[in-house]
Protein backbone atom coordinates (compact mmCIF):
# COMPACT_ATOMS: atom_id res chain seq x y z
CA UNK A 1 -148.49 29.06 -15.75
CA UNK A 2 -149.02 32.65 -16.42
CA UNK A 3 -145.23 33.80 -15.45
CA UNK A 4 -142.97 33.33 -18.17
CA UNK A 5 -139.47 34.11 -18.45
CA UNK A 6 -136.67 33.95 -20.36
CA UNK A 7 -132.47 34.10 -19.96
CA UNK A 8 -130.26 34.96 -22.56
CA UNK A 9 -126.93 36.04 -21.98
CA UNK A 10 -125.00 34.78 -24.74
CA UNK A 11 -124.91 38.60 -26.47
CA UNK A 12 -125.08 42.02 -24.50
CA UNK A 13 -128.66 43.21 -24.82
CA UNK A 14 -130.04 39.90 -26.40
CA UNK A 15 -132.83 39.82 -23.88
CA UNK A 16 -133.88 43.40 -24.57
CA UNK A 17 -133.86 43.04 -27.98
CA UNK A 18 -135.81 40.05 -28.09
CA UNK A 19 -138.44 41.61 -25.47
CA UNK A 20 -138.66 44.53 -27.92
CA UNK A 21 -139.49 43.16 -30.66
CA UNK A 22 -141.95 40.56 -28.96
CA UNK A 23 -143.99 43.69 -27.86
CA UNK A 24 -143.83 45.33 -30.97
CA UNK A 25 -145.26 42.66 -32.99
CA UNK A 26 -147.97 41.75 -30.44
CA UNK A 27 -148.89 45.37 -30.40
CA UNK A 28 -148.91 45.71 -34.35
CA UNK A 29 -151.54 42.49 -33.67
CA UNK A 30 -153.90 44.38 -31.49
CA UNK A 31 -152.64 43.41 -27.92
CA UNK A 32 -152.87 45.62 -25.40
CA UNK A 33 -149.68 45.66 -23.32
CA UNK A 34 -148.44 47.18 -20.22
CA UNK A 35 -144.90 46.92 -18.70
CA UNK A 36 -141.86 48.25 -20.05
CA UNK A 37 -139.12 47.18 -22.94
CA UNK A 38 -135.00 48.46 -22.36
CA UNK A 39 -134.02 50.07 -25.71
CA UNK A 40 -130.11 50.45 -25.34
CA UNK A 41 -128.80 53.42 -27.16
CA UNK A 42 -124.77 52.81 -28.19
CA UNK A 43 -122.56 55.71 -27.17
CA UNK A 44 -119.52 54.74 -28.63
CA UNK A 45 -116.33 53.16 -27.91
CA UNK A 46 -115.46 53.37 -24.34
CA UNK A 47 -118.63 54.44 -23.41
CA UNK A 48 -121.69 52.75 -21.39
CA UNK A 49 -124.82 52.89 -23.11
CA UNK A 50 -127.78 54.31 -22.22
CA UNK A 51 -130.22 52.86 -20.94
CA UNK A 52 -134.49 53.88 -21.63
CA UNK A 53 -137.89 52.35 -20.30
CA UNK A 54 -140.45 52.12 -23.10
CA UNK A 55 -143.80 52.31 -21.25
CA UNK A 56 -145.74 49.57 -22.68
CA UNK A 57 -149.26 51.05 -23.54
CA UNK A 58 -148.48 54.92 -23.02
CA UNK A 59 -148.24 57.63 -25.60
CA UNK A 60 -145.31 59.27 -23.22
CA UNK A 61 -141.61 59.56 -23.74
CA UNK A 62 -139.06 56.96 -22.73
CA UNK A 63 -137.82 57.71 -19.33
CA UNK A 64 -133.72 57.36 -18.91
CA UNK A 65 -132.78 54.95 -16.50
CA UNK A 66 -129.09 55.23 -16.47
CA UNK A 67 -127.32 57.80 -15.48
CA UNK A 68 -123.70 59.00 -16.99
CA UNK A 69 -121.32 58.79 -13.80
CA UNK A 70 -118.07 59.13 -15.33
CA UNK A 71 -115.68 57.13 -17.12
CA UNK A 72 -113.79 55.31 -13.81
CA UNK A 73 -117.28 55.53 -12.12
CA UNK A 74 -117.71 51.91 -10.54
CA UNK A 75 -121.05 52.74 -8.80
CA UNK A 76 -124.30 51.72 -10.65
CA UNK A 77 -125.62 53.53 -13.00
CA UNK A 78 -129.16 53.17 -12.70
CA UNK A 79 -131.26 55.92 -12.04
CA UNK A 80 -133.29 54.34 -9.14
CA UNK A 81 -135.82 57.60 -9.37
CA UNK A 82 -136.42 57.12 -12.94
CA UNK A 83 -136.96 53.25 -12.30
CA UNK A 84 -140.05 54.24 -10.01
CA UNK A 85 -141.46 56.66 -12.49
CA UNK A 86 -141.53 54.04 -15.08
CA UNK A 87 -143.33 51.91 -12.95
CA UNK A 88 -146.08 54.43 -11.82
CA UNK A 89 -146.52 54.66 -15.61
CA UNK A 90 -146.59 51.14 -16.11
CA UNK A 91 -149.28 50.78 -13.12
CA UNK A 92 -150.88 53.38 -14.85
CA UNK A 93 -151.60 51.57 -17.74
CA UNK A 94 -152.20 48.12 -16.08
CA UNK A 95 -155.37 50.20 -14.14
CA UNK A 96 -156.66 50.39 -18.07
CA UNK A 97 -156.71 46.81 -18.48
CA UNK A 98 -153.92 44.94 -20.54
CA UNK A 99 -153.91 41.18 -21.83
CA UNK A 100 -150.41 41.02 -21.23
CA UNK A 101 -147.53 42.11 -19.44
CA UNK A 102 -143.77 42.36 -20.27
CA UNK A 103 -141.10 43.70 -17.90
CA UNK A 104 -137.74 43.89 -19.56
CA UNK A 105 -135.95 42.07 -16.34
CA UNK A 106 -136.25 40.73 -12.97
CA UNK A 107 -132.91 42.53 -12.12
CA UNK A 108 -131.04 43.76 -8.59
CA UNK A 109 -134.09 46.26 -7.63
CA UNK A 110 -136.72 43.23 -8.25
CA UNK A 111 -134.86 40.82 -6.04
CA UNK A 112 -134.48 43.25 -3.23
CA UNK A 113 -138.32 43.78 -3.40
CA UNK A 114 -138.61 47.05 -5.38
CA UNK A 115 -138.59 48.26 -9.30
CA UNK A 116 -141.55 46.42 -11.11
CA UNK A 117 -141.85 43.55 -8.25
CA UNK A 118 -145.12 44.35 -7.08
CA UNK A 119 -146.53 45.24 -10.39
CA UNK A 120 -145.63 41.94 -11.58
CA UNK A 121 -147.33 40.84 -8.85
CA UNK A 122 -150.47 42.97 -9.25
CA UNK A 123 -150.60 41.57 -12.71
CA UNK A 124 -150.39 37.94 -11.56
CA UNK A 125 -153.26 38.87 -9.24
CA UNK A 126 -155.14 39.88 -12.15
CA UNK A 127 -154.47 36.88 -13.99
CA UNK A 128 -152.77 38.91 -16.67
CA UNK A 129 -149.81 36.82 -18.11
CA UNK A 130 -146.62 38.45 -17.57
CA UNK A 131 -143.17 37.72 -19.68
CA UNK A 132 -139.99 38.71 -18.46
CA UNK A 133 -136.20 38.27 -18.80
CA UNK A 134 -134.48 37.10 -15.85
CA UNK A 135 -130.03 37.70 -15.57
CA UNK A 136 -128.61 34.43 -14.57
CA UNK A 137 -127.59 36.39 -11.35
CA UNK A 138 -130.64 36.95 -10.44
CA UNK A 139 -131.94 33.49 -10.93
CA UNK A 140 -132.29 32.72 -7.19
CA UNK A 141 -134.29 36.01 -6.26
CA UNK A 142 -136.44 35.33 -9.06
CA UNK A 143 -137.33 31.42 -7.87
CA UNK A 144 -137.58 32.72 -4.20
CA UNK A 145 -140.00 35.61 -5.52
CA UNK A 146 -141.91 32.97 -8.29
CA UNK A 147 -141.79 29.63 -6.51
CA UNK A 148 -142.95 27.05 -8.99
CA UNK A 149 -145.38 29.65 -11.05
CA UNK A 150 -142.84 30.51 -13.62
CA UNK A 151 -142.30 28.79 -16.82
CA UNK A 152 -138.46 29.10 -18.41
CA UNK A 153 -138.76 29.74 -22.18
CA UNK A 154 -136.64 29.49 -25.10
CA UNK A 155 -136.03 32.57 -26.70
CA UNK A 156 -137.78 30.77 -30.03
CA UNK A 157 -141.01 29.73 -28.03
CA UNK A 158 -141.64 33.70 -26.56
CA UNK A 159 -144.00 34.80 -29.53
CA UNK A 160 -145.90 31.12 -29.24
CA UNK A 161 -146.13 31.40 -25.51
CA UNK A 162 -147.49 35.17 -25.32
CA UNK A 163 -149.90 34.14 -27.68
CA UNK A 164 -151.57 31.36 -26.10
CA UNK A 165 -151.62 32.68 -22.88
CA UNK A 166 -153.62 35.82 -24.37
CA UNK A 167 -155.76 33.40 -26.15
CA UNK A 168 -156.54 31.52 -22.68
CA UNK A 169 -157.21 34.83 -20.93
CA UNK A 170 -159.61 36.39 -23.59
């Protein structure tokens, strides 16, 4: 399977660490990557954090998906606009050629068919293995979107799994 994915909910921003670091040390090995990792910047006390796209394989600047809507705010935060421009750099970069992909999650925007859905899918296409988290909420959009092409990974079997599915591709 070239769709793996991974859910980890047991600490707030687990998944995006792990992601993270994944692409950094695949990258420090010579990978080329496209896709995007969530780096969560703390804000304090009281305060939501923010929330920036690293483009995978682009020199550019993290683009800010959240956006700051007030303290009794209950509306989402993310920054739907920003979401696309990430992903037109992320296609970007994918047009280049990539052995791998990683998308920090199959979230809300994914599930209703938008955010990094059909680049995933382009990817697929292009038998580029793609790694991704996936929130426990969004399990069922996920399985309705992957069918039985996705593999569920344990956060200690990422690394080994990215790995072998580059070797297989090259």
């Amino acid at each position: 399977m070239m769709l793996g994915f991974v859910t980890v909910n047991d600490i707030a921003g687990a998944a995006d660490r792990l992601l993270a670091g994944t692409a950094d040390t695949l990258a420090a090995q010579g990978l080329k990557l496209a896709g995007a990792v969530q780096d969560n910047l703390d804000r304090g006390p009281g305060h939501d954090c923010d929330m920036d796209l690293r483009i995978l394989g682009d020199s550019g600047p993290a683009i800010r998906i959240s956006q700051s809507l007030g303290p009794h705010a209950t509306a989402c935060r993310l920054d739907s606009g920003a979401l696309q421009q990430a992903v037109a750099r992320a296609e970007a970069v994918l047009a280049r050629g990539a052995d791998l992909v990683i998308v920090n999650k199959f979230g809300k925007q994914e599930s209703y068919g938008r955010g990094f859905r059909d680049f995933i899918a382009e990817a697929l296409a292009r038998d580029i293995p793609v790694l991704l988290s996936v929130p426990v909420d969004q399990l069922p959009g996920f399985h309705e979107f992957a069918g039985d092409l996705a593999e569920a990974l344990r956060p200690e079997t990422v690394l080994d799994w990215c790995r072998a599915k580059t070797r297989r591709a090259a």
